[in-house]
Protein backbone atom coordinates (compact mmCIF):
# COMPACT_ATOMS: atom_id res chain seq x y z
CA UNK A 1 0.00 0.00 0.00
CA UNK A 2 1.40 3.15 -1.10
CA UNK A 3 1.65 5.87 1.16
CA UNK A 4 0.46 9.65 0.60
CA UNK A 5 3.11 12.31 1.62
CA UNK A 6 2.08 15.47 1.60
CA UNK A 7 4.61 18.54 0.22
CA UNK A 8 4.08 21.55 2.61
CA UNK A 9 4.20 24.55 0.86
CA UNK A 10 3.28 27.84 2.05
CA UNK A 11 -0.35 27.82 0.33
CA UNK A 12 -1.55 24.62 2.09
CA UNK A 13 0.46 26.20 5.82
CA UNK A 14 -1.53 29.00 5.86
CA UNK A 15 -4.80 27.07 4.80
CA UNK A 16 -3.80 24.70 7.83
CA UNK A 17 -2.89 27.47 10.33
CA UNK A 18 -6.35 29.49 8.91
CA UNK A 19 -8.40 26.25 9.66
CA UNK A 20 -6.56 25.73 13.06
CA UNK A 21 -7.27 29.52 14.22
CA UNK A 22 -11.11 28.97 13.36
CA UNK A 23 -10.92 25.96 15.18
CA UNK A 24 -9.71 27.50 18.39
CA UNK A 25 -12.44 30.22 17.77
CA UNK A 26 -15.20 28.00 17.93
CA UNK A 27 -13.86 26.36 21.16
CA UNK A 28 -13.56 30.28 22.87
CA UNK A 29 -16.48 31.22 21.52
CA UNK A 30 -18.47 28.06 23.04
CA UNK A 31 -16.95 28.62 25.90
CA UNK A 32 -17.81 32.22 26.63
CA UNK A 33 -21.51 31.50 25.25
CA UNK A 34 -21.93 28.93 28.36
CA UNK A 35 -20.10 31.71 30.84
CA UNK A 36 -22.75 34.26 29.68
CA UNK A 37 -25.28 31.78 30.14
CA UNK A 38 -24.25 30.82 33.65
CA UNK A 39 -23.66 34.42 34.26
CA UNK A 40 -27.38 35.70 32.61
CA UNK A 41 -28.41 32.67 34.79
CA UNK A 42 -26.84 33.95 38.12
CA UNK A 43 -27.81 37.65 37.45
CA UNK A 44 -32.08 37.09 37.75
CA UNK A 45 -31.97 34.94 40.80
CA UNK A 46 -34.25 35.57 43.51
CA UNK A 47 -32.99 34.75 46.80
CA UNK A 48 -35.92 35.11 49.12
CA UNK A 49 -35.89 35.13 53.16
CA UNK A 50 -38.26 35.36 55.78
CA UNK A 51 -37.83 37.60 58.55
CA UNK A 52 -39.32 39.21 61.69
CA UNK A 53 -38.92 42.41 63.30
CA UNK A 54 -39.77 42.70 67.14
CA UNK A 55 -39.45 46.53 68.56
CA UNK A 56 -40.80 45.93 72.20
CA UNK A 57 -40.11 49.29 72.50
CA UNK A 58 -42.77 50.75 70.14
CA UNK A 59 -44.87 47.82 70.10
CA UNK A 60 -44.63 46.69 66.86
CA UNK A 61 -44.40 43.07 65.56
CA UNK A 62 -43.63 42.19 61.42
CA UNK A 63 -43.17 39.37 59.96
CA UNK A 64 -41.69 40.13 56.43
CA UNK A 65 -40.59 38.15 53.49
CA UNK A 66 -37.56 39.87 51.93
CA UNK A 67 -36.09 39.18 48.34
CA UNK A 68 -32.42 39.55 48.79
CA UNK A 69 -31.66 38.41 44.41
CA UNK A 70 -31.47 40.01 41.51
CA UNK A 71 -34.52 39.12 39.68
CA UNK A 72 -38.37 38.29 41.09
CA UNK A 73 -39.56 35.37 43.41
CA UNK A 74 -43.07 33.63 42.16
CA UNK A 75 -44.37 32.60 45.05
CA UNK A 76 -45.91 29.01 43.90
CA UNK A 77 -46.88 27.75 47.33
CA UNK A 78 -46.91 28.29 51.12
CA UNK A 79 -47.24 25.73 53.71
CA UNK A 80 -47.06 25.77 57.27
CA UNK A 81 -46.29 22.46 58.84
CA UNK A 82 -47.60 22.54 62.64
CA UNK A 83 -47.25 19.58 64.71
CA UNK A 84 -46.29 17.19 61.87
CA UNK A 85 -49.69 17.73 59.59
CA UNK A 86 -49.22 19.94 56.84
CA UNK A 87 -51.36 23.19 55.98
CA UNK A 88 -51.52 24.69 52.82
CA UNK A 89 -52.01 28.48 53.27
CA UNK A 90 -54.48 28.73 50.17
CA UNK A 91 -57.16 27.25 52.97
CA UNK A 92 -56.94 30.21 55.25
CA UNK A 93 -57.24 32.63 52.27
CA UNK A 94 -53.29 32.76 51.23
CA UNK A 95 -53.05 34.78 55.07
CA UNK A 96 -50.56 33.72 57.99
CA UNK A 97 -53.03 35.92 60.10
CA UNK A 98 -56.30 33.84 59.41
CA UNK A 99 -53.73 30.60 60.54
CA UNK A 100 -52.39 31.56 63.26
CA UNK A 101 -56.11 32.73 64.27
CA UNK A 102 -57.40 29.38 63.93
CA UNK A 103 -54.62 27.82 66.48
CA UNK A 104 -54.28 30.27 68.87
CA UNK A 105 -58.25 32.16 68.92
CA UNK A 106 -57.22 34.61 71.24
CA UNK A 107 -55.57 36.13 68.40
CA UNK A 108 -58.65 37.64 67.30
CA UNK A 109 -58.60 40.43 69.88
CA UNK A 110 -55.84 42.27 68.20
CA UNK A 111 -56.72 45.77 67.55
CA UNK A 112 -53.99 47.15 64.88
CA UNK A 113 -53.85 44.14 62.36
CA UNK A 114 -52.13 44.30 59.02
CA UNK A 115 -52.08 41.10 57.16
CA UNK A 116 -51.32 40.77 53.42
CA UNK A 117 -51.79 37.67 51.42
CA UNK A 118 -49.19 35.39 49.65
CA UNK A 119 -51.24 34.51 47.08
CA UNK A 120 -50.13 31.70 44.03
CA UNK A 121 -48.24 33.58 41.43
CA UNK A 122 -47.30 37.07 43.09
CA UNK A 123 -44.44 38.17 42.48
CA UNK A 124 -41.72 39.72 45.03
CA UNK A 125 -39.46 42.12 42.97
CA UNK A 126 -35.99 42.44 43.52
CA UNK A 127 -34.04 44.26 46.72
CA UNK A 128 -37.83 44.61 48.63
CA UNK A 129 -39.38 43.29 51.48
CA UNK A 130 -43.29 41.99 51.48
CA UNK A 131 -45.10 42.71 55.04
CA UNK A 132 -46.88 39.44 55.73
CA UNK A 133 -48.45 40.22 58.91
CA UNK A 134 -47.79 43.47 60.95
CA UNK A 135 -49.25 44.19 64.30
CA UNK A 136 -48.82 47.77 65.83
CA UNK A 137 -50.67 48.85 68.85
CA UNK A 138 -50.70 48.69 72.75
CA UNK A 139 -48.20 46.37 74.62
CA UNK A 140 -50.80 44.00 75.11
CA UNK A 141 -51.06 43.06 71.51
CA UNK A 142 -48.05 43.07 70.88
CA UNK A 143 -47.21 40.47 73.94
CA UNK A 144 -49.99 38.32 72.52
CA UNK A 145 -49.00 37.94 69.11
CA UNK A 146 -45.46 37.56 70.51
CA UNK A 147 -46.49 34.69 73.11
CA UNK A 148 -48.71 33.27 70.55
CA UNK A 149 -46.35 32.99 67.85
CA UNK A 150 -43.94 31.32 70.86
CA UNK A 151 -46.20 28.53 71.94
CA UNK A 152 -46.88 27.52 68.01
CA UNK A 153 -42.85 27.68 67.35
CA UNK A 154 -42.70 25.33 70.70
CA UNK A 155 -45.27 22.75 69.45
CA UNK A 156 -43.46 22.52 66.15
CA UNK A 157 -44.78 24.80 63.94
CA UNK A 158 -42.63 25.45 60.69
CA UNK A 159 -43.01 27.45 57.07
CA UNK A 160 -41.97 25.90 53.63
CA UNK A 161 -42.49 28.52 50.53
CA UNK A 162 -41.95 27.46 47.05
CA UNK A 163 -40.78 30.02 44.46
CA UNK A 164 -39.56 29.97 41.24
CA UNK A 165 -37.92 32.52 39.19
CA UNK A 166 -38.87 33.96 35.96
CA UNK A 167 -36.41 31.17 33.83
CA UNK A 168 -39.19 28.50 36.02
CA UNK A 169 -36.64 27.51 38.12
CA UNK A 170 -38.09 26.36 41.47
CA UNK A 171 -36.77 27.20 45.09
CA UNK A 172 -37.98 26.17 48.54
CA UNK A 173 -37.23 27.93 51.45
CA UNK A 174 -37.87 27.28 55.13
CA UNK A 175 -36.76 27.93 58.87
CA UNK A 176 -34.44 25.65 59.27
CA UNK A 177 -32.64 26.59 55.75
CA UNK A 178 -29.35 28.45 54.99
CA UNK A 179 -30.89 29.84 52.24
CA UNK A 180 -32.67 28.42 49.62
CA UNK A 181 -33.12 25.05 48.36
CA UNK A 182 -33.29 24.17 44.39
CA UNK A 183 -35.70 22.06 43.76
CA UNK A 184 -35.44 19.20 40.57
């Protein structure tokens, strides 16, 4: 079998080097088209957090949900788990309030009441906070709310929120997290 040798002359160098470069090209530019992605990816996360404010001094308890990311949380469900059964917060109207009413009654003598829903599909934008539940008012509301929020957080009570971001990706937060959770 005869063997093919090839005579390198400066025509069919430069075609190899030309190929070669356009080669390499394609690599970088795959290569910076999955960076972008990652990056594009990284830059509309929403990185939600629940938090609560307690000012003893001017009697004022919140319970907030703040959006720490870059792009909006869709709130896709809330739960509050409360002594090992599950309830889904779309039964007391999407409102912690109405909940927490139902387990601890005495609840319903608060006078200055704010309670906002958390309704399937509402959207937390970026870099704000969402009051959940806010009670302002005389010390003795705000003790109550405090002591009744106490004895549910003693008997077990726990919150799991589901989110997603606008790209559909789906996050779970709750108490005991470090953050959120990505769900499959």
């Amino acid at each position: 079998m005869p063997k093919i040798k090839i005579k390198w002359n400066s025509e069919r160098l430069l075609s190899f080097s030309a190929m070669s470069i356009s080669f390499i090209t394609l690599i970088i530019f795959i290569y910076q088209t999955n960076l972008m992605s990652k990056q594009n990816y990284l830059s509309i996360m929403p990185y939600l957090d629940f938090s609560q404010t307690r000012d003893f001094e001017n009697h004022v308890y919140e319970v907030k949900l703040e959006n720490h990311g870059i792009g909006p949380a869709i709130i896709e469900s809330a739960t509050i788990v409360y002594q090992n059964k599950r309830h889904n917060l779309s039964d007391y109207n999407n409102e912690l309030y109405t909940f927490l009413r139902s387990m601890v009654p005495a609840l319903d003598s608060l006078q200055n009441v704010s309670s906002s829903t958390l309704d399937k599909g509402m959207a937390i934008p970026a870099n704000t906070e969402y009051t959940i539940l806010s009670v302002k008012g005389p010390p003795e509301d705000y003790q109550l709310i405090q002591e009744g929020i106490k004895k549910l957080i003693e008997e077990g009570m726990d919150y799991e929120i589901v989110y997603k971001s606008i790209q559909d990706e789906h996050w779970l937060i709750h108490n005991n997290s470090e953050g959120p959770k990505k769900l499959d």
